[in-house]
C-alpha atoms as a PDB file:
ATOM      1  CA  UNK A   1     114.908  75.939 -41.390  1.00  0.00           C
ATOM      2  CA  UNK A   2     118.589  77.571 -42.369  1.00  0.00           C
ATOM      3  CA  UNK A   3     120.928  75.651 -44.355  1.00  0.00           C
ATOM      4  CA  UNK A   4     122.948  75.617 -40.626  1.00  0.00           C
ATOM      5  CA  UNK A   5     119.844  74.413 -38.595  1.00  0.00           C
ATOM      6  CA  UNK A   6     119.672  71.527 -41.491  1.00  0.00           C
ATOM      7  CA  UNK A   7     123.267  70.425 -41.371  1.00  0.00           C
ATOM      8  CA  UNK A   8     123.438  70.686 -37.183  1.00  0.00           C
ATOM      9  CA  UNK A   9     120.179  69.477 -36.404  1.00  0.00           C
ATOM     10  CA  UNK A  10     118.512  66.786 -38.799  1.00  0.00           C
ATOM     11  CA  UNK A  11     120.197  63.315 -39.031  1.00  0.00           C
ATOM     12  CA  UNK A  12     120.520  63.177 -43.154  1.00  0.00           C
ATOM     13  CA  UNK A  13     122.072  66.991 -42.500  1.00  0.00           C
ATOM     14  CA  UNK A  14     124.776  65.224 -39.899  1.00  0.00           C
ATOM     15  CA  UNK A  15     125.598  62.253 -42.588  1.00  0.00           C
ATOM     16  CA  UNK A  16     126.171  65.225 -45.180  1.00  0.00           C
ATOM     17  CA  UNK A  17     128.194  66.916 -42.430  1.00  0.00           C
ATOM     18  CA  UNK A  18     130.328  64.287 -41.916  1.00  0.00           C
ATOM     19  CA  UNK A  19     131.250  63.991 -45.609  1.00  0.00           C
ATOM     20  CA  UNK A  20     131.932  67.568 -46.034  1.00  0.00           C
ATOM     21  CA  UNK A  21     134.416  67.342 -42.764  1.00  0.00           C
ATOM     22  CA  UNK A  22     136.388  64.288 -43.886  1.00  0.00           C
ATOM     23  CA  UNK A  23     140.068  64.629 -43.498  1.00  0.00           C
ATOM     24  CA  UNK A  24     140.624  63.756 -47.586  1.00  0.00           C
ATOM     25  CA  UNK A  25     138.453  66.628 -48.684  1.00  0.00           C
ATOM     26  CA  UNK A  26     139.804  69.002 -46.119  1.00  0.00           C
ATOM     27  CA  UNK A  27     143.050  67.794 -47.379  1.00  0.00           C
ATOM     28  CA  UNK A  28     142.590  68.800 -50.966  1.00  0.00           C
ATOM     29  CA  UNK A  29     140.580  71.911 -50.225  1.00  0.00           C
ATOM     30  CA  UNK A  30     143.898  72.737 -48.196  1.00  0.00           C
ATOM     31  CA  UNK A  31     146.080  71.954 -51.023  1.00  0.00           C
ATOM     32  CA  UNK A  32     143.574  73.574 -53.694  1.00  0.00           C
ATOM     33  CA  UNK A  33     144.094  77.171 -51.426  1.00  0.00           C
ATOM     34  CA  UNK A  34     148.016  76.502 -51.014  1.00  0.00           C
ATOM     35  CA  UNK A  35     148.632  76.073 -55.201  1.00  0.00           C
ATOM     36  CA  UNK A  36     148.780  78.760 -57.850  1.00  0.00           C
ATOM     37  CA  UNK A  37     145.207  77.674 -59.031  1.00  0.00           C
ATOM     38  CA  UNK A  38     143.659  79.617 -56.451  1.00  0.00           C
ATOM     39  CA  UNK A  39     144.831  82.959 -57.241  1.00  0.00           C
ATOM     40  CA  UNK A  40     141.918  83.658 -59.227  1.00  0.00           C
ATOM     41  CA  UNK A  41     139.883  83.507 -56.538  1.00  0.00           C
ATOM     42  CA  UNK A  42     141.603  86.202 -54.688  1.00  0.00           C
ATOM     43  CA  UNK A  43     140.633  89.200 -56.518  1.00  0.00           C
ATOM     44  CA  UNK A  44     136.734  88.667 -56.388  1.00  0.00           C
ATOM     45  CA  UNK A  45     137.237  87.925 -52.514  1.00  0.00           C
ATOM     46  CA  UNK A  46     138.545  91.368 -51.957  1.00  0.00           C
ATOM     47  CA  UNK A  47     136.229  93.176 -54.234  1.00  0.00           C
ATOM     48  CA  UNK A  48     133.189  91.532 -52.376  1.00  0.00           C
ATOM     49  CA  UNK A  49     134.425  91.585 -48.482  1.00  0.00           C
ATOM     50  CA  UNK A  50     136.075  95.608 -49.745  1.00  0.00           C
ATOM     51  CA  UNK A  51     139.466  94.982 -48.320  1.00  0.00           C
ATOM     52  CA  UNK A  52     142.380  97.303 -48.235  1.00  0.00           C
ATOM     53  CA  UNK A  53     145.260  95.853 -49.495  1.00  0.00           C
ATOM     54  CA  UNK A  54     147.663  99.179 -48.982  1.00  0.00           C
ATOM     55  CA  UNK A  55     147.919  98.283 -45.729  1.00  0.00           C
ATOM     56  CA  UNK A  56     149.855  94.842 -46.679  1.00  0.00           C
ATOM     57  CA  UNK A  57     152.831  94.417 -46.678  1.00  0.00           C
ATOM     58  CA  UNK A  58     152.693  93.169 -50.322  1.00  0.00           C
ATOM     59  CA  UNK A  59     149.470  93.563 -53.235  1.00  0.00           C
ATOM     60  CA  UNK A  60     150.371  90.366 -54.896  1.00  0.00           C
ATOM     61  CA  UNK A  61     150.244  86.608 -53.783  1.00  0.00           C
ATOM     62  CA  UNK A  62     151.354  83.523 -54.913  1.00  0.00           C
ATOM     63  CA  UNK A  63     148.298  81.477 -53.661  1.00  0.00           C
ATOM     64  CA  UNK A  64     144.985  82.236 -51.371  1.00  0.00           C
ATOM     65  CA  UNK A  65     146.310  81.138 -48.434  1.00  0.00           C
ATOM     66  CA  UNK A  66     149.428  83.654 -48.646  1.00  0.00           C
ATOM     67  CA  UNK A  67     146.857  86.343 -49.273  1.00  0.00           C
ATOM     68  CA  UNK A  68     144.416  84.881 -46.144  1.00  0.00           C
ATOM     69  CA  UNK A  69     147.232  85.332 -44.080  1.00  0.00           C
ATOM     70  CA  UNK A  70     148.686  88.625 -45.369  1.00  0.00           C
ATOM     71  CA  UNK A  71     150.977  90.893 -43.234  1.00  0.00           C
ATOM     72  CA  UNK A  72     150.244  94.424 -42.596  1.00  0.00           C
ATOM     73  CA  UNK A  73     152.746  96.606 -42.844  1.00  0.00           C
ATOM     74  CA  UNK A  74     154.750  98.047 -39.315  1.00  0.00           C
ATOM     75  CA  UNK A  75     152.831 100.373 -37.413  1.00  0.00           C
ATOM     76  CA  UNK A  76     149.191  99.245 -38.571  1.00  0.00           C
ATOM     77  CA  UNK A  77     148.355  97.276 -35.041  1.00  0.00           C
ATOM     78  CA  UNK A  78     150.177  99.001 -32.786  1.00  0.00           C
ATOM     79  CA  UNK A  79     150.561  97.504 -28.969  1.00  0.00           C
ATOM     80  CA  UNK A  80     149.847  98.472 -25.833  1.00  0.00           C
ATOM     81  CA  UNK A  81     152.760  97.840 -23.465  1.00  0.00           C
ATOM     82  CA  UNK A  82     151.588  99.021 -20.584  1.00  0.00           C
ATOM     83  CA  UNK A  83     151.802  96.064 -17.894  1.00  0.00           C
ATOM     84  CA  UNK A  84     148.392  97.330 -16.279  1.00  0.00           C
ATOM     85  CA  UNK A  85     146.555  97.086 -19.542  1.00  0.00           C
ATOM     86  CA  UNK A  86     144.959  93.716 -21.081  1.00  0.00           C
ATOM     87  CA  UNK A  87     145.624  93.906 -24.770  1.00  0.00           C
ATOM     88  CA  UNK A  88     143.549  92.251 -27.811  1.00  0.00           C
ATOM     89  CA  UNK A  89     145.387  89.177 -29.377  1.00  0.00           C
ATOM     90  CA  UNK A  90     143.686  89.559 -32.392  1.00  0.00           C
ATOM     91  CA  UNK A  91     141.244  91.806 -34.730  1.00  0.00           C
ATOM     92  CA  UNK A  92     138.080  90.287 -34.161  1.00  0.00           C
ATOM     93  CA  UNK A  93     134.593  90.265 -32.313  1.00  0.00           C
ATOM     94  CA  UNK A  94     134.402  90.409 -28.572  1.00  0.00           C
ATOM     95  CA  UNK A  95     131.784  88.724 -25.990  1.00  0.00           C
ATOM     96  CA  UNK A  96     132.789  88.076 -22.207  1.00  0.00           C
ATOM     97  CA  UNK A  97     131.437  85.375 -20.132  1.00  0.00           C
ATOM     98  CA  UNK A  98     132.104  85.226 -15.910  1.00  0.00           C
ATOM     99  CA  UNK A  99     132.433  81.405 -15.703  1.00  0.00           C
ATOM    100  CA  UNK A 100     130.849  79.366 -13.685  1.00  0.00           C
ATOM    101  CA  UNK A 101     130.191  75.709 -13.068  1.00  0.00           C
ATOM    102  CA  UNK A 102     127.421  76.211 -15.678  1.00  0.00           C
ATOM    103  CA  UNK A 103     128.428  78.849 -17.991  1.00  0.00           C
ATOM    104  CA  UNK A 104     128.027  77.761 -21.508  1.00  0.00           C
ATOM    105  CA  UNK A 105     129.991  79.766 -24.020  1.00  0.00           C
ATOM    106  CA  UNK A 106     128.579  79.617 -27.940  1.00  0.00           C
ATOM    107  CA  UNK A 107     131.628  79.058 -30.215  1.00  0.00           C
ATOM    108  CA  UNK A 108     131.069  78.341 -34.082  1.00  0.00           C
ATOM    109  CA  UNK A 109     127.680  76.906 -34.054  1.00  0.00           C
ATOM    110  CA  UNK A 110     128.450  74.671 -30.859  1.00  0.00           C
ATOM    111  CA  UNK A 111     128.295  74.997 -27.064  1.00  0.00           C
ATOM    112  CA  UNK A 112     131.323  74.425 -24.278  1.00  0.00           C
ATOM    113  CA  UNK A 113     131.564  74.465 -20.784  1.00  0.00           C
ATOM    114  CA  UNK A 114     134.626  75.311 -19.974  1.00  0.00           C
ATOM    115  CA  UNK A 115     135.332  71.677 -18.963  1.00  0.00           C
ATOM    116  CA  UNK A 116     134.507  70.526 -22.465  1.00  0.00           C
ATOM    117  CA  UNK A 117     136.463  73.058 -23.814  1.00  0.00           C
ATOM    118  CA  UNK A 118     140.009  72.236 -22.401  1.00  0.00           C
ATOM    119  CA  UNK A 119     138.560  68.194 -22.257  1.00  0.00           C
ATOM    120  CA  UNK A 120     140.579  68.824 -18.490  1.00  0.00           C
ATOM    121  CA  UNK A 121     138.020  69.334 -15.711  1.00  0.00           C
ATOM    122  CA  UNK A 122     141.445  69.958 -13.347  1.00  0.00           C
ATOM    123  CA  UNK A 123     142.750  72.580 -15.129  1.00  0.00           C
ATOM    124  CA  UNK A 124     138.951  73.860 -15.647  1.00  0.00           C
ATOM    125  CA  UNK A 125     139.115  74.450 -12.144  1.00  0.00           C
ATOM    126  CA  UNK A 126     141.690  76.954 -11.667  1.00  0.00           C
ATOM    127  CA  UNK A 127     139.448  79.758 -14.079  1.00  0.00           C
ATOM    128  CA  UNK A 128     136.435  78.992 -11.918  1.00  0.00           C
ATOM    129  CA  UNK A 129     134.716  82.638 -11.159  1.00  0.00           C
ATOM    130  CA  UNK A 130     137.218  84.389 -13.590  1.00  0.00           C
ATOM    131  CA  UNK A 131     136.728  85.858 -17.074  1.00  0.00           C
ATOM    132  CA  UNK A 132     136.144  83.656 -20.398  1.00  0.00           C
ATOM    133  CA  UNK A 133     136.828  86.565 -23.157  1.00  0.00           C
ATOM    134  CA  UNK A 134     135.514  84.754 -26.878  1.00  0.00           C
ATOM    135  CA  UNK A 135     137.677  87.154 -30.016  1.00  0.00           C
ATOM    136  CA  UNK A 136     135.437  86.101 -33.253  1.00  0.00           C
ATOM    137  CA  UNK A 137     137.180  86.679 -36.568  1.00  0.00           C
ATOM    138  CA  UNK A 138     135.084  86.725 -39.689  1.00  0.00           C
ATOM    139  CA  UNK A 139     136.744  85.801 -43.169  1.00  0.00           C
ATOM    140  CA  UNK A 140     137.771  89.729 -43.609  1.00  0.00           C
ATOM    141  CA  UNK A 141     139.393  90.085 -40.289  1.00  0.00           C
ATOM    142  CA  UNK A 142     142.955  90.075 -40.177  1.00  0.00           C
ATOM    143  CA  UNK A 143     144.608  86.716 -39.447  1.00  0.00           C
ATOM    144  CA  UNK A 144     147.454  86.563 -37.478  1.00  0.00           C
ATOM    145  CA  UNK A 145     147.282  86.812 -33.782  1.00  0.00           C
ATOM    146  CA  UNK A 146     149.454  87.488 -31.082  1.00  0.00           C
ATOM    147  CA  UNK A 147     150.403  86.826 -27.552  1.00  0.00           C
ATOM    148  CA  UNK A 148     147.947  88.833 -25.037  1.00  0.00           C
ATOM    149  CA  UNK A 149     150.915  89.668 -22.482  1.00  0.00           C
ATOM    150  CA  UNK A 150     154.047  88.778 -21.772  1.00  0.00           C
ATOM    151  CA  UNK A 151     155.353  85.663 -19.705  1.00  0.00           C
ATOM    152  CA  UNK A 152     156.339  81.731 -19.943  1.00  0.00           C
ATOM    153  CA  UNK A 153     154.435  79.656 -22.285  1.00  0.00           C
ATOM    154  CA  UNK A 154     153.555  76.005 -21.846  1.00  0.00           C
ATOM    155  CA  UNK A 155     153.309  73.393 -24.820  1.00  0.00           C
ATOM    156  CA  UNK A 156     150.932  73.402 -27.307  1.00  0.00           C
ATOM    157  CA  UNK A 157     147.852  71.144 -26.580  1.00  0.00           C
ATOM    158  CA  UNK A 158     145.926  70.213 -29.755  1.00  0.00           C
ATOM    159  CA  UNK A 159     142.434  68.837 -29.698  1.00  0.00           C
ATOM    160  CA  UNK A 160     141.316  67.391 -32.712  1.00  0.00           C
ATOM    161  CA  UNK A 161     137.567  68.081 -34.089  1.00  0.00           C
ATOM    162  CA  UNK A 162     134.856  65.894 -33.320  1.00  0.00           C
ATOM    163  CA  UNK A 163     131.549  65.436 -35.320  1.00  0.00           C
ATOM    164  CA  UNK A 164     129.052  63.567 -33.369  1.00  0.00           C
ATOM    165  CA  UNK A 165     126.175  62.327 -36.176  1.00  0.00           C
ATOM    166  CA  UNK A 166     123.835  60.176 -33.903  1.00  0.00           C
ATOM    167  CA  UNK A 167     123.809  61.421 -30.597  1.00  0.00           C
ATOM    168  CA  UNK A 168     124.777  65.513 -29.378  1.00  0.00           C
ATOM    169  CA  UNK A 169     126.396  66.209 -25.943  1.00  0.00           C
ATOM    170  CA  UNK A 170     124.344  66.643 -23.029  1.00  0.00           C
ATOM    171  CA  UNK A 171     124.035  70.374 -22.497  1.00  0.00           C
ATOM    172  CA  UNK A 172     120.766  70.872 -20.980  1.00  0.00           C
ATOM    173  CA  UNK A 173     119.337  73.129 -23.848  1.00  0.00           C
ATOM    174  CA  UNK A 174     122.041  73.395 -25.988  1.00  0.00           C
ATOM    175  CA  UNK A 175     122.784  70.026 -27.649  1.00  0.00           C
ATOM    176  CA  UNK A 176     126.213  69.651 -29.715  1.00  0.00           C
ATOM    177  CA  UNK A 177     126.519  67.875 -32.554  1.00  0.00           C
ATOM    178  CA  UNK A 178     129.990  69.169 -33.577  1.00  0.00           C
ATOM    179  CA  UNK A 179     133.568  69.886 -31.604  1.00  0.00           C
ATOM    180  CA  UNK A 180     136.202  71.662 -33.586  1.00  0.00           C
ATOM    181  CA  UNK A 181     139.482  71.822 -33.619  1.00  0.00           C
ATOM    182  CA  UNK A 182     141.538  73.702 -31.225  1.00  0.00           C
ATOM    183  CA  UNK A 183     144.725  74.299 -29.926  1.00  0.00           C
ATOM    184  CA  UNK A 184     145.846  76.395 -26.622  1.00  0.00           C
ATOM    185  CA  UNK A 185     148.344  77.267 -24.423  1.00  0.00           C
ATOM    186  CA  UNK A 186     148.896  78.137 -20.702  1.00  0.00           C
ATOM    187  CA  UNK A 187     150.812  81.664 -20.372  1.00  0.00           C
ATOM    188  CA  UNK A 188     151.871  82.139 -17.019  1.00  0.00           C
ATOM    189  CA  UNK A 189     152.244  85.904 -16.906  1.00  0.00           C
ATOM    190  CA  UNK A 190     153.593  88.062 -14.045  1.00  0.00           C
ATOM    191  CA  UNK A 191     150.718  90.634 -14.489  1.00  0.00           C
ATOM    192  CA  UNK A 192     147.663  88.739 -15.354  1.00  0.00           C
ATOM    193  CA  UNK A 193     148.710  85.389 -13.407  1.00  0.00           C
ATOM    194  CA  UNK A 194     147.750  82.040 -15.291  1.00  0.00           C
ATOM    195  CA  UNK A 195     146.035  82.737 -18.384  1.00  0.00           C
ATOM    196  CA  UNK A 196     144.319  79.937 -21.618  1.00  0.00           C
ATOM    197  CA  UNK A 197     144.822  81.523 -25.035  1.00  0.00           C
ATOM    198  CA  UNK A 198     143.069  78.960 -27.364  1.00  0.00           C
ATOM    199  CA  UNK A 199     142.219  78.940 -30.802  1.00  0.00           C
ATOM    200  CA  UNK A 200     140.048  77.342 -32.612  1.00  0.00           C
ATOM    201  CA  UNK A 201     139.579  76.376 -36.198  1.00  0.00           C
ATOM    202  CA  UNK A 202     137.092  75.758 -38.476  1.00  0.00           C
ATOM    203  CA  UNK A 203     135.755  72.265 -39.466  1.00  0.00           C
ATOM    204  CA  UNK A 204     136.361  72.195 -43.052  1.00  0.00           C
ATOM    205  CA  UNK A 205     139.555  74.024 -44.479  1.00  0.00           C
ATOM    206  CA  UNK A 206     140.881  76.259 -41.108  1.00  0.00           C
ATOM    207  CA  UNK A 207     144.066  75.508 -39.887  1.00  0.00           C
ATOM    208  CA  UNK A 208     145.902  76.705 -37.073  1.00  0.00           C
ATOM    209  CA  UNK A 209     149.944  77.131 -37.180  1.00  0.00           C
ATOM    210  CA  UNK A 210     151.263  78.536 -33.540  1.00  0.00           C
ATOM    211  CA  UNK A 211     154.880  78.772 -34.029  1.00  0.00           C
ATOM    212  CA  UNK A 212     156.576  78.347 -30.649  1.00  0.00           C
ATOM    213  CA  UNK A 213     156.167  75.066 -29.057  1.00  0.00           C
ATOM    214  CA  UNK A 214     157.297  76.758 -25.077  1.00  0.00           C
ATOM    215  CA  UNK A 215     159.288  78.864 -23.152  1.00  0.00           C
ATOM    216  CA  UNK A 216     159.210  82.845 -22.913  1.00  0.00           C
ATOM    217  CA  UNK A 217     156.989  85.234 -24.680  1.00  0.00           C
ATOM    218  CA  UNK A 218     156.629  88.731 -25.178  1.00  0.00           C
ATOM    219  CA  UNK A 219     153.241  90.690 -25.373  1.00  0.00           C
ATOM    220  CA  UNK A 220     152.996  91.607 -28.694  1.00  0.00           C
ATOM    221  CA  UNK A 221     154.458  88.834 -30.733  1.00  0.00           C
ATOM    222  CA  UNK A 222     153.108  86.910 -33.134  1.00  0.00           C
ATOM    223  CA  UNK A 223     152.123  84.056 -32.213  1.00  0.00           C
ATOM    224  CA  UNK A 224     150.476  82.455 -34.898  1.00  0.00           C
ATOM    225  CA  UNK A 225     148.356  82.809 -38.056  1.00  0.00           C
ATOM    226  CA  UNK A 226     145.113  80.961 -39.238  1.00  0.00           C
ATOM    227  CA  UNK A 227     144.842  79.599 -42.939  1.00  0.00           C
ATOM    228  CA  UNK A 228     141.457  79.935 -44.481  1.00  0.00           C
ATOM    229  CA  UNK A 229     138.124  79.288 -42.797  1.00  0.00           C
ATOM    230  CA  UNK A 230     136.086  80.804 -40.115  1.00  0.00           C
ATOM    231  CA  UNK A 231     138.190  81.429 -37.009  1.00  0.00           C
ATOM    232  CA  UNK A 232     137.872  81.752 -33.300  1.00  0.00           C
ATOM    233  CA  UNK A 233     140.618  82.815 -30.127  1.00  0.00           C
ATOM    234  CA  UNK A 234     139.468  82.401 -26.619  1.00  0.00           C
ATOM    235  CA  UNK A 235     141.575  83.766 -23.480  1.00  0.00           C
ATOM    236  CA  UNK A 236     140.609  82.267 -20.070  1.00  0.00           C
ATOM    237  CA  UNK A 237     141.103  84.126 -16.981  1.00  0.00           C
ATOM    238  CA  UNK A 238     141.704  83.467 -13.788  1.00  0.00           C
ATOM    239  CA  UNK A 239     139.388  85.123 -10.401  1.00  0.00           C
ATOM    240  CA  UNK A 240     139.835  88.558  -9.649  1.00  0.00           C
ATOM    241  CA  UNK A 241     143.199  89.043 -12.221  1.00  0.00           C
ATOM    242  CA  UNK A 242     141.527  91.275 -14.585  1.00  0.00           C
ATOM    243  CA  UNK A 243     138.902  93.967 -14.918  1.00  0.00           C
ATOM    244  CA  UNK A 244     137.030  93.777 -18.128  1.00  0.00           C
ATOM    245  CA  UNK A 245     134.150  97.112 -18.880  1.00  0.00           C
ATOM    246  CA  UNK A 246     131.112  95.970 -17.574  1.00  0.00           C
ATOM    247  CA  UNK A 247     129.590  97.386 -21.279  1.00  0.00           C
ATOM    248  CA  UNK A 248     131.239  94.146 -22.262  1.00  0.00           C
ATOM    249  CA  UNK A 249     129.761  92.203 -20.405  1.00  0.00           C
ATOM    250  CA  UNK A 250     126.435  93.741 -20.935  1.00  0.00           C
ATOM    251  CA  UNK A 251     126.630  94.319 -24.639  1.00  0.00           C
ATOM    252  CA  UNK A 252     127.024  90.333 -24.604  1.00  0.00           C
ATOM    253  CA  UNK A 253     124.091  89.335 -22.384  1.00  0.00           C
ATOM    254  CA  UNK A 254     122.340  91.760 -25.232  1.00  0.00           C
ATOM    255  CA  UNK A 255     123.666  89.377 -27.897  1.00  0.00           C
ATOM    256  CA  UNK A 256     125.926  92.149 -29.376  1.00  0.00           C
ATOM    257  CA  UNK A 257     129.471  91.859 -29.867  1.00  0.00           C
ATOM    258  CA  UNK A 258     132.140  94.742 -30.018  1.00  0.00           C
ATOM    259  CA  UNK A 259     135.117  95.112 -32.447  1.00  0.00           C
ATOM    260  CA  UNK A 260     138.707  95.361 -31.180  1.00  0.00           C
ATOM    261  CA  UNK A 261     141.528  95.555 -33.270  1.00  0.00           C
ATOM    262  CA  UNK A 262     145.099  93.543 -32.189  1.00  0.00           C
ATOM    263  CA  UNK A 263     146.513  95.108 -29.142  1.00  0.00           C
ATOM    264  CA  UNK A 264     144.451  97.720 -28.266  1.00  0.00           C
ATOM    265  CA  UNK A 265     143.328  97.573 -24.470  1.00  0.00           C
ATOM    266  CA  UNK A 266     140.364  95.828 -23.618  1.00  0.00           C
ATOM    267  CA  UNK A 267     141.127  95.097 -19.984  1.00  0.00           C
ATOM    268  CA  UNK A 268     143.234  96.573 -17.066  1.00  0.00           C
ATOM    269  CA  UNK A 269     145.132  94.411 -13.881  1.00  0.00           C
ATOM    270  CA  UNK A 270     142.966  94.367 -11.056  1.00  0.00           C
ATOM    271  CA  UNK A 271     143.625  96.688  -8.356  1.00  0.00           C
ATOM    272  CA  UNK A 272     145.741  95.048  -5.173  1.00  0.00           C
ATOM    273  CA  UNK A 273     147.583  92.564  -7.795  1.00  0.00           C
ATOM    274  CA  UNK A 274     150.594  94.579  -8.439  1.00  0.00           C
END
């Protein structure tokens, strides 16, 4: 049994759980990574995960989280602007999902239906048969993320974490023990029509910071950044909007993801919604 498998899955490994995700010692983990006592840390990170710091737009940092969260310098993720082109929002790890009433997507060591996900089985309902793309960063990826494409933004719609200790959701085969935190947003964008982009944080120290609460957006800009922690962005969209590679699609039912960089294509408009 994995250290995971322990925590997730055995009762004494959900009490420990729920200590190590208490909002106190997330708090001071938080605070730890935002003061100057962290900086030590910094160096040993980017020896071990071999990360290039000459494409920042600065080599030195006042605590982790400034480094976490470092800027690249102009030019290094250049984007796509062509309005027929789906663009990554982030560097990261790609699956795709069709969703349907019983699609379950894996997301940090839990399970959603898309229901579940958005906790609004209304609002579910208007991605049924489309696309659920899943963008999985790992601690060296860059992050900051952007919007996928241009258009009007909604609020922001937070969802706290959950940690369920006695009982998991129902889901058939796939039990969950743990929701995390998430925010999204509905874009409502004149080439890909209504589209979700969520993220979602990591139970312990992650922490999302979008910086626009509504109102226009342009494809390309930044739309937030993640502090430290494991990290996660999800796009929803809706029926016959988008045409993702079938590879992707297959490469996921293989259990294999595929790297994409910040707004490179990954997509194109479906043909007839021009």
């Amino acid at each position: 049994m994995t250290s995971l498998e322990f925590l997730y899955h055995t009762v004494w490994g959900r009490r420990i759980l729920k200590i190590l995700t208490a909002r106190k010692l997330s708090q001071a983990a938080g605070m730890f990574l935002d003061s100057p006592l962290s900086v030590p840390l910094i160096a040993p990170f980017v020896r071990m995960n071999h990360i290039d710091l000459s494409v920042c737009q600065k080599r030195h940092f006042r605590n982790f989280n400034e480094f976490f969260t470092r800027e690249l310098k102009e030019g290094e993720r250049p984007v796509d602007m062509d309005p027929d082109i789906l663009i990554a929002p982030c560097d990261g790890l790609l699956s795709a999902y069709e969703i349907k009433d019983d699609t379950v997507i894996p997301v940090k060591q839990s399970r959603y239906r898309i229901p579940d996900l958005l906790r609004d089985r209304e609002l579910a309902k208007r991605f049924r048969g489309g696309t659920c793309l899943v963008f999985r960063l790992c601690v060296t990826h860059y992050h900051r993320y952007c919007y996928a494409d241009s258009g009007v933004k909604g609020r922001n719609i937070f969802l706290p974490g959950i940690l369920h200790t006695v009982q998991p959701i129902a889901l058939r085969e796939f039990p969950v023990f743990t929701e995390n935190c998430r925010e999204y947003t509905l874009i409502e964008s004149p080439n890909f029509g209504s589209m979700i982009q969520m993220e979602v944080g990591a139970m312990l120290v992650g922490k999302i910071q979008n910086y626009k609460e509504y109102g226009p957006v342009t494809r390309g800009e930044q739309k937030g950044r993640f502090l430290y922690g494991g990290s996660t962005i999800i796009l929803l969209l809706e029926k016959g909007k988008a045409r993702i590679s079938p590879r992707v699609f297959e490469q996921t039912a293989g259990g294999r993801e595929i790297p994409v960089r910040m707004g490179q294509m990954i997509g194109r408009r479906a043909q007839g919604d021009k």
